[in-house]
ModelCIF file with pLDDT and N, C-alpha, C, O atoms, coordinates in Angstrom:
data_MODEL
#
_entry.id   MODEL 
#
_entity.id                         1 
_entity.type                       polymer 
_entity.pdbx_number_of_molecules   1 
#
_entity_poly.entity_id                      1 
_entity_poly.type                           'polypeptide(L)' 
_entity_poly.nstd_linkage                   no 
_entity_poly.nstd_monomer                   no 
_entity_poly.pdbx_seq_one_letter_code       
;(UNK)(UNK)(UNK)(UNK)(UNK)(UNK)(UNK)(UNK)(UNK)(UNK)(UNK)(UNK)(UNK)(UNK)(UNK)(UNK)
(UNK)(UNK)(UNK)(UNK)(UNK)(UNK)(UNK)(UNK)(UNK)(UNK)(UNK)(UNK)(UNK)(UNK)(UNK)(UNK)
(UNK)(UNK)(UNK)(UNK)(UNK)(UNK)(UNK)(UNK)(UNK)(UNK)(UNK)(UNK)(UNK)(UNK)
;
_entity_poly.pdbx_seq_one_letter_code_can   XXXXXXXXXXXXXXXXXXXXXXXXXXXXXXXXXXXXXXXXXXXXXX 
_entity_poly.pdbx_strand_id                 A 
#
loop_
_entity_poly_seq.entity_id 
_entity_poly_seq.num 
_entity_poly_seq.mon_id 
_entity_poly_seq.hetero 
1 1  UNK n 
1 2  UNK n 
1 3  UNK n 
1 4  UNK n 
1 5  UNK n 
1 6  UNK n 
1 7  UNK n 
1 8  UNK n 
1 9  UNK n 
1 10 UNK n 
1 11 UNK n 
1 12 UNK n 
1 13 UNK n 
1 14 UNK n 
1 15 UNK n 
1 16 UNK n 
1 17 UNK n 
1 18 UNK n 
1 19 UNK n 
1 20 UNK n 
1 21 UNK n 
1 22 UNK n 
1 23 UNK n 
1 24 UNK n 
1 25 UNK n 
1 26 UNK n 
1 27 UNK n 
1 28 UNK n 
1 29 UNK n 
1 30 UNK n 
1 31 UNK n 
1 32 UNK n 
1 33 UNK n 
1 34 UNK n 
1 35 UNK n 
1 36 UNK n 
1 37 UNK n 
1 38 UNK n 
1 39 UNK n 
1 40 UNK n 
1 41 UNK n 
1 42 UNK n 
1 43 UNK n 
1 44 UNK n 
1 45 UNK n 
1 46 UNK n 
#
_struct_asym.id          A 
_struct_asym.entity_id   1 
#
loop_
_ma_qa_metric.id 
_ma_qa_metric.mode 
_ma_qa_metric.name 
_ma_qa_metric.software_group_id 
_ma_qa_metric.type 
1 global pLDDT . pLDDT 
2 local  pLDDT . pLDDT 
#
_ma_qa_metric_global.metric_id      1 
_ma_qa_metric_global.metric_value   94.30 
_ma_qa_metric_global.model_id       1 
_ma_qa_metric_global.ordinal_id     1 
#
loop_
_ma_qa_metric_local.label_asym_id 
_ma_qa_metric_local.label_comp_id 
_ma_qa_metric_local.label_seq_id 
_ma_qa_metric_local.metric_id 
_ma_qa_metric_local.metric_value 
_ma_qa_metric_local.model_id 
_ma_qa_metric_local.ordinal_id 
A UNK 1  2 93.00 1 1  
A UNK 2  2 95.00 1 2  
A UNK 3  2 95.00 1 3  
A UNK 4  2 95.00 1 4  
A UNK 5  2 96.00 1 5  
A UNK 6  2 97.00 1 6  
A UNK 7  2 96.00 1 7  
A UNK 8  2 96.00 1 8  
A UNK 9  2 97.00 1 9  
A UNK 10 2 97.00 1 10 
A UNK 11 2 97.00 1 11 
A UNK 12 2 97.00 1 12 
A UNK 13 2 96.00 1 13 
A UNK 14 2 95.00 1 14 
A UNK 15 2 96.00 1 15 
A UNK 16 2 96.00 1 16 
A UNK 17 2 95.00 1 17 
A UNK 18 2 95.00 1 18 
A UNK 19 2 95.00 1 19 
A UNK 20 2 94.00 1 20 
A UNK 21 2 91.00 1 21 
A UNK 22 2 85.00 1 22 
A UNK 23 2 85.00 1 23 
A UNK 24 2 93.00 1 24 
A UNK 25 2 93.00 1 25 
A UNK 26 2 94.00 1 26 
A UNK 27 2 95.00 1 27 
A UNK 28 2 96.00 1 28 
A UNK 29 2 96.00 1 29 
A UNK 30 2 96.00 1 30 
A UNK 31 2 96.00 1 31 
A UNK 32 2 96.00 1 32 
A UNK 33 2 96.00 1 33 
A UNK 34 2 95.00 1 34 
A UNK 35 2 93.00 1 35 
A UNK 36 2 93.00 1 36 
A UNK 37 2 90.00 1 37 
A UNK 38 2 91.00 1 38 
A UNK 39 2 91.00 1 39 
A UNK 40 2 89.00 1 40 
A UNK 41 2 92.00 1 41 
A UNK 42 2 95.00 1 42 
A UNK 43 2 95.00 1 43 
A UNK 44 2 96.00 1 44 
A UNK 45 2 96.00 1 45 
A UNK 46 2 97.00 1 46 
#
loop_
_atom_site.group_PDB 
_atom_site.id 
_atom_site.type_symbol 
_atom_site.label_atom_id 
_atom_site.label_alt_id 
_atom_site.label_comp_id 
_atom_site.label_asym_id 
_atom_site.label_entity_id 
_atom_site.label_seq_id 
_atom_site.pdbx_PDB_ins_code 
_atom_site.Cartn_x 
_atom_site.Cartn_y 
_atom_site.Cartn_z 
_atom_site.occupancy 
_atom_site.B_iso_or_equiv 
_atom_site.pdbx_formal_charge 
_atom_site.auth_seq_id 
_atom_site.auth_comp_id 
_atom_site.auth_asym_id 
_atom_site.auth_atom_id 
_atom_site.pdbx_PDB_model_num 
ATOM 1   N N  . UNK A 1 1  ? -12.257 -14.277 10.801 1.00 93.00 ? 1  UNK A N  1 
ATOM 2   C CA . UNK A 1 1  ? -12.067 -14.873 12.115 1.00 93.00 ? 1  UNK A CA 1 
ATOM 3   C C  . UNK A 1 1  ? -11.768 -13.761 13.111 1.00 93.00 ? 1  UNK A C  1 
ATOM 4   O O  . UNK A 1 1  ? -11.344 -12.697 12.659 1.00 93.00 ? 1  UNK A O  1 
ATOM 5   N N  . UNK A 1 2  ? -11.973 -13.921 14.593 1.00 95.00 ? 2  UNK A N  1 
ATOM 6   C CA . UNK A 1 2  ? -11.730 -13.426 15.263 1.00 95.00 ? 2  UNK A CA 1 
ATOM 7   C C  . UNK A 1 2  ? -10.339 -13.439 16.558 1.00 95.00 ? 2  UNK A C  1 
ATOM 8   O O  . UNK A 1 2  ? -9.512  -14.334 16.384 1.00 95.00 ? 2  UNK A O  1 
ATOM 9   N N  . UNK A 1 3  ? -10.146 -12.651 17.579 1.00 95.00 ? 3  UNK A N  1 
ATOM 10  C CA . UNK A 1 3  ? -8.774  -13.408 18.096 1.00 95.00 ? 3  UNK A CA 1 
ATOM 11  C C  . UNK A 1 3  ? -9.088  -14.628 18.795 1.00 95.00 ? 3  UNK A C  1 
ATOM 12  O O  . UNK A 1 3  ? -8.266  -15.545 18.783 1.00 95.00 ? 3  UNK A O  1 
ATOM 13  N N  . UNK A 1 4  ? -10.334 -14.759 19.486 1.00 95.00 ? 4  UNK A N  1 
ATOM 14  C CA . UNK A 1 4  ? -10.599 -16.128 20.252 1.00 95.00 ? 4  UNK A CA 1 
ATOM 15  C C  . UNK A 1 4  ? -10.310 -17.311 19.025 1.00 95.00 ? 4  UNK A C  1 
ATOM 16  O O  . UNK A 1 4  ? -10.157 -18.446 19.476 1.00 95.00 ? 4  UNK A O  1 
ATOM 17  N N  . UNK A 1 5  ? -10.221 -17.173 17.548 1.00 96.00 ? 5  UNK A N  1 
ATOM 18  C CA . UNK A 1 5  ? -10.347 -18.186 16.687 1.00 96.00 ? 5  UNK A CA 1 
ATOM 19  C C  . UNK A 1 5  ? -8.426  -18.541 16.766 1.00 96.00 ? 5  UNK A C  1 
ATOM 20  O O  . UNK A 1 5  ? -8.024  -19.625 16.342 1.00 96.00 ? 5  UNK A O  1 
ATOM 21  N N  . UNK A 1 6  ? -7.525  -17.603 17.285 1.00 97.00 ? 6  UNK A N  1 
ATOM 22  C CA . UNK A 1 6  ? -6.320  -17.521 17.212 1.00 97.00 ? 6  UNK A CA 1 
ATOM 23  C C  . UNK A 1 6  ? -5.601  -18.225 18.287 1.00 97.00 ? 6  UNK A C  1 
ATOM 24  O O  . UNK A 1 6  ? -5.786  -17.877 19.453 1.00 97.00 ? 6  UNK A O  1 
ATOM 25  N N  . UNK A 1 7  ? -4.691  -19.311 17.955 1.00 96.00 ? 7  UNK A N  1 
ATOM 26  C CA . UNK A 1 7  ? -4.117  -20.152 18.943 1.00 96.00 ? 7  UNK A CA 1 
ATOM 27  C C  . UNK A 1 7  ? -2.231  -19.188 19.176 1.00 96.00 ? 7  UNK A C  1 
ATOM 28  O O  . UNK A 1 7  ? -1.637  -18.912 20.219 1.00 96.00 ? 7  UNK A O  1 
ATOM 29  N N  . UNK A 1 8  ? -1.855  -18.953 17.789 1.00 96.00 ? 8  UNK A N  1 
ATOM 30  C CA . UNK A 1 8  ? -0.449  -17.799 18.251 1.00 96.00 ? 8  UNK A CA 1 
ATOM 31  C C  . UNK A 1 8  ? -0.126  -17.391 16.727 1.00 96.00 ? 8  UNK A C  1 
ATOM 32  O O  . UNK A 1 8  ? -0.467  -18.024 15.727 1.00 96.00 ? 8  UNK A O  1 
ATOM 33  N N  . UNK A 1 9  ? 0.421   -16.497 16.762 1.00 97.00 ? 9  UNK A N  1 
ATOM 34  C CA . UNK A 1 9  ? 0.782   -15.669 15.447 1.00 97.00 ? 9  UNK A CA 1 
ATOM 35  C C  . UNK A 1 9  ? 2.604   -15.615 15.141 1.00 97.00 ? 9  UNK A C  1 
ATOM 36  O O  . UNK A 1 9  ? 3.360   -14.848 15.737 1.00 97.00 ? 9  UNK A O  1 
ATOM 37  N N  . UNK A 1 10 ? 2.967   -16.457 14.253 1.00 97.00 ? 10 UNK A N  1 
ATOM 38  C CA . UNK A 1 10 ? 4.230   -16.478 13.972 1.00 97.00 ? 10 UNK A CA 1 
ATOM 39  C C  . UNK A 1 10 ? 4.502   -15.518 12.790 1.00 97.00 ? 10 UNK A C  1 
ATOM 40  O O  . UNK A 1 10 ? 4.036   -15.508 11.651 1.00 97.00 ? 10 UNK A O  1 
ATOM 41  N N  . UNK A 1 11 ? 5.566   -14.564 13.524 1.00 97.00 ? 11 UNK A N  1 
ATOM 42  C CA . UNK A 1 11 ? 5.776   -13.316 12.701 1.00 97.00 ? 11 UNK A CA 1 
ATOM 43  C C  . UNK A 1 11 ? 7.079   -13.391 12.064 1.00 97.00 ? 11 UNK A C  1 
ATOM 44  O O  . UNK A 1 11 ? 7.878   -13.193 12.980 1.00 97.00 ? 11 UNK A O  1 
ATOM 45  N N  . UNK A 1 12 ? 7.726   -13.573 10.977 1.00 97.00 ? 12 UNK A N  1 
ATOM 46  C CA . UNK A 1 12 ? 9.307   -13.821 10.242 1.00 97.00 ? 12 UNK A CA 1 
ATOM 47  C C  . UNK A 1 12 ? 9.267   -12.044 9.893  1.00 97.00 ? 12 UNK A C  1 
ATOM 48  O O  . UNK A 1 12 ? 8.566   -11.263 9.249  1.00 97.00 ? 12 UNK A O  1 
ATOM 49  N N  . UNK A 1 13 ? 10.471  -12.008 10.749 1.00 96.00 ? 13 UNK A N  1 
ATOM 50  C CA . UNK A 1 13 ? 10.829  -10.082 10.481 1.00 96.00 ? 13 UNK A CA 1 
ATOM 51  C C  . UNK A 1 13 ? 11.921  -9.958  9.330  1.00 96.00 ? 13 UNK A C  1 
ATOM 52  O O  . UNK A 1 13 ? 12.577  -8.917  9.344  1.00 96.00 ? 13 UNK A O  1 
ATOM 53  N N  . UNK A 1 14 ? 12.169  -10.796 8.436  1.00 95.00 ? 14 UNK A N  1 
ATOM 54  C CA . UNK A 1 14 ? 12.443  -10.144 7.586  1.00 95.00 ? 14 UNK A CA 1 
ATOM 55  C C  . UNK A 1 14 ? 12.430  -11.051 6.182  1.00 95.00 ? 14 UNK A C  1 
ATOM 56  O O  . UNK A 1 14 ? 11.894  -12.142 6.379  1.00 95.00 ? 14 UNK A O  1 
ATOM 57  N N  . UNK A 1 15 ? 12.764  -10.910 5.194  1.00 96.00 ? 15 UNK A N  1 
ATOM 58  C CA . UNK A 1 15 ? 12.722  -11.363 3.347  1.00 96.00 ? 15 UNK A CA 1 
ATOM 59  C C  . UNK A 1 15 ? 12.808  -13.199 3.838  1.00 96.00 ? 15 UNK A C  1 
ATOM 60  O O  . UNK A 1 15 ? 13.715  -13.794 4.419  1.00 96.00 ? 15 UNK A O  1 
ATOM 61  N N  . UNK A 1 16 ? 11.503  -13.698 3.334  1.00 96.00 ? 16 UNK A N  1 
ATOM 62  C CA . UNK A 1 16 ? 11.560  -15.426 2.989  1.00 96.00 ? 16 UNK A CA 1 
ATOM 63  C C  . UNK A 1 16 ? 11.114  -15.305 2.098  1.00 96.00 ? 16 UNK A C  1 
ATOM 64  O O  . UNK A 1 16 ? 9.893   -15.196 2.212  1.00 96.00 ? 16 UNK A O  1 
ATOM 65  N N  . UNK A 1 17 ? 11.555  -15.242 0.897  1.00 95.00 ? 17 UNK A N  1 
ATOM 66  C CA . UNK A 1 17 ? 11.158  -15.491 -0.455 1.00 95.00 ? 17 UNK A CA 1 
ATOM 67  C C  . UNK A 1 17 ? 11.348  -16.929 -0.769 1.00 95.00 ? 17 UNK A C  1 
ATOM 68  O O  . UNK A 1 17 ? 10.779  -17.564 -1.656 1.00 95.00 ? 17 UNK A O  1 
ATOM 69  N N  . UNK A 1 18 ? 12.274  -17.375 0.128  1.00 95.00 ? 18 UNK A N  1 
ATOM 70  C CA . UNK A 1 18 ? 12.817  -19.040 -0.167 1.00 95.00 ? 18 UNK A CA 1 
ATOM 71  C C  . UNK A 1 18 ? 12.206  -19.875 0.110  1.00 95.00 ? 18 UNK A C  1 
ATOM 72  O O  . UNK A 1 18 ? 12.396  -21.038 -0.246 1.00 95.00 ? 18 UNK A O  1 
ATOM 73  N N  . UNK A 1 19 ? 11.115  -19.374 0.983  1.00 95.00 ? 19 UNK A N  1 
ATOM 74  C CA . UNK A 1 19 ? 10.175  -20.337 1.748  1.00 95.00 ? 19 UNK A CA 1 
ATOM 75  C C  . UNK A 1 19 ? 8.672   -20.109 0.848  1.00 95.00 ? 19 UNK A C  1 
ATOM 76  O O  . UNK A 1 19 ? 7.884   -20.993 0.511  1.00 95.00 ? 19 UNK A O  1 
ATOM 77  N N  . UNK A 1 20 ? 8.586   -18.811 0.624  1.00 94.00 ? 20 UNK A N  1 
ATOM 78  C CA . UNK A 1 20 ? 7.133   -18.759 0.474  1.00 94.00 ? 20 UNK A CA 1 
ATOM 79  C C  . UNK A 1 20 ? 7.062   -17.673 -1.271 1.00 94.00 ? 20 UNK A C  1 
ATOM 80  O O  . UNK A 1 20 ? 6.066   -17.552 -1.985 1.00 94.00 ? 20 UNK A O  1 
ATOM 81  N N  . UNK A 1 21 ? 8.237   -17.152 -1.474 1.00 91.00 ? 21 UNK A N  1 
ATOM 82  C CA . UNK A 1 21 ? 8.103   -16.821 -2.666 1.00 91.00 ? 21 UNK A CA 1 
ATOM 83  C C  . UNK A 1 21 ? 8.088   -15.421 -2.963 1.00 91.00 ? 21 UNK A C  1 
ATOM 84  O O  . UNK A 1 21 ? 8.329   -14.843 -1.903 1.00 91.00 ? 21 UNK A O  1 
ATOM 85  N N  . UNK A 1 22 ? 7.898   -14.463 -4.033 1.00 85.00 ? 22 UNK A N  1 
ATOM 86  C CA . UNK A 1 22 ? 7.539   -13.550 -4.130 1.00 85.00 ? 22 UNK A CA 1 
ATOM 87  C C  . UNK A 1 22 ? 6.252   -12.590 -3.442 1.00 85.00 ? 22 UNK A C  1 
ATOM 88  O O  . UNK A 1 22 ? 5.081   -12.970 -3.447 1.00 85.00 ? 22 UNK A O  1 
ATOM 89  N N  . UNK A 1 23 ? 6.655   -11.453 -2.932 1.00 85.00 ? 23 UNK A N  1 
ATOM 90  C CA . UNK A 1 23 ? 5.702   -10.774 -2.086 1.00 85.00 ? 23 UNK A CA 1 
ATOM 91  C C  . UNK A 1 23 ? 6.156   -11.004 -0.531 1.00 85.00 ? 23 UNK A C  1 
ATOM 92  O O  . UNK A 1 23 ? 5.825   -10.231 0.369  1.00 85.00 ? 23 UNK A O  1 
ATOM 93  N N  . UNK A 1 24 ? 7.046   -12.299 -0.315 1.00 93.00 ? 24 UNK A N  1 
ATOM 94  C CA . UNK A 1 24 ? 7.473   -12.390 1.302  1.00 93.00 ? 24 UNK A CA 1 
ATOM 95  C C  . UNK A 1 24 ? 8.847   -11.101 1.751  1.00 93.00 ? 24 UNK A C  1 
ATOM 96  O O  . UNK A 1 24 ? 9.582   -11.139 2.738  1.00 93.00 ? 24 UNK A O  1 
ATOM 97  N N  . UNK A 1 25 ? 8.814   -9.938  0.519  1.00 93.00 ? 25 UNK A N  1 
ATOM 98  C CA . UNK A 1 25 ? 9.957   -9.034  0.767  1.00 93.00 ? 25 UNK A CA 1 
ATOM 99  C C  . UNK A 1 25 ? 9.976   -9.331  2.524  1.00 93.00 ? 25 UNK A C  1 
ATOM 100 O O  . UNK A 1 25 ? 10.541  -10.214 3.170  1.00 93.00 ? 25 UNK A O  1 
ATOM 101 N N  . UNK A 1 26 ? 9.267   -8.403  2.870  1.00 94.00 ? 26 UNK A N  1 
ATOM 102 C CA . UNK A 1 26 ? 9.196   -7.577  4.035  1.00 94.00 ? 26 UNK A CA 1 
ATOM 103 C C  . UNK A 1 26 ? 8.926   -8.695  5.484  1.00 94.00 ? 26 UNK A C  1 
ATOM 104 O O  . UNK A 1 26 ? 8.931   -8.422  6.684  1.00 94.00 ? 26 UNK A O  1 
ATOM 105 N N  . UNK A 1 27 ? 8.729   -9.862  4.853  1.00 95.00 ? 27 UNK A N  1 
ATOM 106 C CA . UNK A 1 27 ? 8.727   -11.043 6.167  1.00 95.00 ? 27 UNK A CA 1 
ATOM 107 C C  . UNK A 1 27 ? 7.427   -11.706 5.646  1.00 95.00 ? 27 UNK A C  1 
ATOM 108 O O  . UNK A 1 27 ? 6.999   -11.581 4.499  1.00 95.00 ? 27 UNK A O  1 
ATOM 109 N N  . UNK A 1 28 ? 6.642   -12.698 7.016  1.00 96.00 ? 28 UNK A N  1 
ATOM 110 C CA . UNK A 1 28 ? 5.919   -13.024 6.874  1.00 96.00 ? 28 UNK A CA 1 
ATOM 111 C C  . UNK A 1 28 ? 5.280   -13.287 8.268  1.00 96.00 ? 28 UNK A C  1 
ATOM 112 O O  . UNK A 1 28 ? 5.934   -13.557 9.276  1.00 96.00 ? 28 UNK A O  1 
ATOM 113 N N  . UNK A 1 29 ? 3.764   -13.164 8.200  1.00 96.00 ? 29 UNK A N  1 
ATOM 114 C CA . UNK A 1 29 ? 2.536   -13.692 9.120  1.00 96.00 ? 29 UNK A CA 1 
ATOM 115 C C  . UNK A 1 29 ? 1.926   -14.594 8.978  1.00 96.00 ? 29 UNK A C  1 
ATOM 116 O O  . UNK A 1 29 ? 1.259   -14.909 7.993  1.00 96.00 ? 29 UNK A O  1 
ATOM 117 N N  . UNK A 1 30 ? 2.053   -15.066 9.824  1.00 96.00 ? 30 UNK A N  1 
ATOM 118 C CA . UNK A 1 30 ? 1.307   -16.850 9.859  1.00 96.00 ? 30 UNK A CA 1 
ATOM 119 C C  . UNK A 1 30 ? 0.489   -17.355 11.086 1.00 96.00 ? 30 UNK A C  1 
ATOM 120 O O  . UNK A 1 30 ? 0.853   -18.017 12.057 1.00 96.00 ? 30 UNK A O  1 
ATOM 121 N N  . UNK A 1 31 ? -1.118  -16.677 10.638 1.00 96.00 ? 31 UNK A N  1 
ATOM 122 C CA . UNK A 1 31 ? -1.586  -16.715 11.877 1.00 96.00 ? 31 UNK A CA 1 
ATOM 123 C C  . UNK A 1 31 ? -2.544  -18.443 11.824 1.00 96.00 ? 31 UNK A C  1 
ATOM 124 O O  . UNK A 1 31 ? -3.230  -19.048 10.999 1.00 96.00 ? 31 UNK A O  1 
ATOM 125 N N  . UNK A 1 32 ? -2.207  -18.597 12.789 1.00 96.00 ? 32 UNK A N  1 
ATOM 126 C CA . UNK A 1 32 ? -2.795  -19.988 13.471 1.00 96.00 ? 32 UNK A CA 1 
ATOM 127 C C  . UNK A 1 32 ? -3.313  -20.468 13.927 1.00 96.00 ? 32 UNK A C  1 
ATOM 128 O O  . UNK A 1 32 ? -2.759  -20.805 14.974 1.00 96.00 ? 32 UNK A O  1 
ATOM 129 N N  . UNK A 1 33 ? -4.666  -20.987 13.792 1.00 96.00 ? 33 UNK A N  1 
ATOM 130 C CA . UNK A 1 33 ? -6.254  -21.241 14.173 1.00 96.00 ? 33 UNK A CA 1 
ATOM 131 C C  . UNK A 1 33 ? -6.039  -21.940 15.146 1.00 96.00 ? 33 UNK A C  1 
ATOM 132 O O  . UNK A 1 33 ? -5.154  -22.796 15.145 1.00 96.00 ? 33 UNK A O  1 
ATOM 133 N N  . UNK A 1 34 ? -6.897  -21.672 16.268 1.00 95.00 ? 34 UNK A N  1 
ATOM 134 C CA . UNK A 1 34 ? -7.120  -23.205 17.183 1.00 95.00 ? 34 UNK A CA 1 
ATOM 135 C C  . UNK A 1 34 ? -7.583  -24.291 16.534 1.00 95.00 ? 34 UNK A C  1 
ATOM 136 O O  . UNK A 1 34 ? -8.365  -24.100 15.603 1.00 95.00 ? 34 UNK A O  1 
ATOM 137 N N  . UNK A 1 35 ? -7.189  -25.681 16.899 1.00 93.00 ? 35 UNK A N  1 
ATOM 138 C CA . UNK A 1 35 ? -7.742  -26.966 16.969 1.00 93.00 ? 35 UNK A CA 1 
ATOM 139 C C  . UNK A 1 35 ? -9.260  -27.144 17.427 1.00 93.00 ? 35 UNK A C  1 
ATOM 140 O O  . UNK A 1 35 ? -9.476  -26.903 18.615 1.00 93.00 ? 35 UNK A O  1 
ATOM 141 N N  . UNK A 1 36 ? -10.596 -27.629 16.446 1.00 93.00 ? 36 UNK A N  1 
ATOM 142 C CA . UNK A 1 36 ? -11.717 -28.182 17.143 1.00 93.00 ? 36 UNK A CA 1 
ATOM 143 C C  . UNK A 1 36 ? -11.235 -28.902 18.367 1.00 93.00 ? 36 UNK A C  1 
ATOM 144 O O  . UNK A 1 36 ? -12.136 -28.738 19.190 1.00 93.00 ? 36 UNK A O  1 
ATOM 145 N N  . UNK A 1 37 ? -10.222 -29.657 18.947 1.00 90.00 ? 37 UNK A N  1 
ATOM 146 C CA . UNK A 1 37 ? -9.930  -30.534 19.806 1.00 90.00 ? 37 UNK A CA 1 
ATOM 147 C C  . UNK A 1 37 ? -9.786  -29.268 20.941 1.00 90.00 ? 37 UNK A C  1 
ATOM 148 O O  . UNK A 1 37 ? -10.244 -29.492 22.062 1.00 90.00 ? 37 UNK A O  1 
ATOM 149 N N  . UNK A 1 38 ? -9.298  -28.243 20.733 1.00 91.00 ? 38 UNK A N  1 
ATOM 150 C CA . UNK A 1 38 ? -8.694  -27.422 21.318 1.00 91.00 ? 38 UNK A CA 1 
ATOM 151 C C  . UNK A 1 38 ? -10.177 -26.513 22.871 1.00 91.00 ? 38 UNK A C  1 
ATOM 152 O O  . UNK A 1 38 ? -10.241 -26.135 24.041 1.00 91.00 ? 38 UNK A O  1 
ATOM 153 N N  . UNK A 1 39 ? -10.942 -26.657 21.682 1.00 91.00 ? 39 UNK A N  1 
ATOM 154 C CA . UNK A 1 39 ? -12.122 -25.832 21.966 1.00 91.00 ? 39 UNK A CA 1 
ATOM 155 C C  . UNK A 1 39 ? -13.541 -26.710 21.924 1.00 91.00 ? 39 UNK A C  1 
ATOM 156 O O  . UNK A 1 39 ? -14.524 -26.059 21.572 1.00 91.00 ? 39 UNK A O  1 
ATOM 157 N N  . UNK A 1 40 ? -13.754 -28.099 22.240 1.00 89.00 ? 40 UNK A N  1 
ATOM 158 C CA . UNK A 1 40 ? -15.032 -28.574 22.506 1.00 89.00 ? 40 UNK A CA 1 
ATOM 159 C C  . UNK A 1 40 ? -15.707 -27.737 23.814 1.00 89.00 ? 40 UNK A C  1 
ATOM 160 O O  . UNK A 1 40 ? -15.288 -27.198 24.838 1.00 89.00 ? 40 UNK A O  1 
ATOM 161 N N  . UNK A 1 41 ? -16.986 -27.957 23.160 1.00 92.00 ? 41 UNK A N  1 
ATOM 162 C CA . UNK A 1 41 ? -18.470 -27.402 24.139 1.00 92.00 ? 41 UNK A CA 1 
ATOM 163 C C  . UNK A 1 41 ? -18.334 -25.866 23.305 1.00 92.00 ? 41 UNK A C  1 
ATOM 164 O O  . UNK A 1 41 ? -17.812 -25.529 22.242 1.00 92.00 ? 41 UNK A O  1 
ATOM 165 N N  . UNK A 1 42 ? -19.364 -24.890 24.769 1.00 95.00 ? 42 UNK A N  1 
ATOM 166 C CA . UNK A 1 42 ? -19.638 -23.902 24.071 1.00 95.00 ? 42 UNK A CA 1 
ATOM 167 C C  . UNK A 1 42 ? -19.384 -22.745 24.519 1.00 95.00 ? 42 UNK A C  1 
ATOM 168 O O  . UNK A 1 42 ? -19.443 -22.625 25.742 1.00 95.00 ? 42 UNK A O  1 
ATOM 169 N N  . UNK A 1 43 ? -19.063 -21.665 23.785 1.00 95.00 ? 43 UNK A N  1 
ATOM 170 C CA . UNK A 1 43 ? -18.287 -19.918 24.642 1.00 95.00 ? 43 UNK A CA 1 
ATOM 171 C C  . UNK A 1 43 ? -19.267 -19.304 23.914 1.00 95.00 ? 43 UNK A C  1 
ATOM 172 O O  . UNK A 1 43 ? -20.150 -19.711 23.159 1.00 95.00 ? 43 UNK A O  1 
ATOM 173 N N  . UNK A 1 44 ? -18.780 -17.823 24.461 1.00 96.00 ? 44 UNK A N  1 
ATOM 174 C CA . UNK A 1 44 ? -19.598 -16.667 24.392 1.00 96.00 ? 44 UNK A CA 1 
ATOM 175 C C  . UNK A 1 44 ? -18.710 -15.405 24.846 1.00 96.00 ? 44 UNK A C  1 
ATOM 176 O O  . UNK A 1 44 ? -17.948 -15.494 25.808 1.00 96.00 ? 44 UNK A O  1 
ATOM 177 N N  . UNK A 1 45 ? -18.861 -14.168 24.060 1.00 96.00 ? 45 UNK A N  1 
ATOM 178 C CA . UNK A 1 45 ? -18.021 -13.049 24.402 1.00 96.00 ? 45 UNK A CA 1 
ATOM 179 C C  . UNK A 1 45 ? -18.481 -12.078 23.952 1.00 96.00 ? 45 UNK A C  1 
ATOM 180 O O  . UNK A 1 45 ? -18.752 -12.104 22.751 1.00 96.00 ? 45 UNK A O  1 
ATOM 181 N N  . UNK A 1 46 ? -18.768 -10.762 24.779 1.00 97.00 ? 46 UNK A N  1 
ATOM 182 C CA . UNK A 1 46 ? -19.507 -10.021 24.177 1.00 97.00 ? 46 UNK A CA 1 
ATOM 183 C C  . UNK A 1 46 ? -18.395 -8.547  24.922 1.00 97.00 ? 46 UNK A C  1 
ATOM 184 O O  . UNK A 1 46 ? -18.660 -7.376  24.650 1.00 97.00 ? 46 UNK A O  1 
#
């Protein structure tokens, strides 16, 4: 995906292992697609 595919990026700065488990040492990224609802018809970006 690209950033136009990106609606906002929730960044956890530090250890959720509680939430998401092993490997979340260092935090976590949780990036977040736009909605089809979000984006009907048609774009272009060059």
């Amino acid at each position: 995906l690209r950033l136009d595919d990106i609606e906002r990026i929730e960044v956890v700065r530090g250890p959720n292992q509680a939430s998401y488990g092993a490997n979340a040492l260092q935090g976590v990224i949780n990036i977040i697609t736009r909605l089809p609802v979000q984006d009907a018809g048609i774009a272009a970006y060059a």
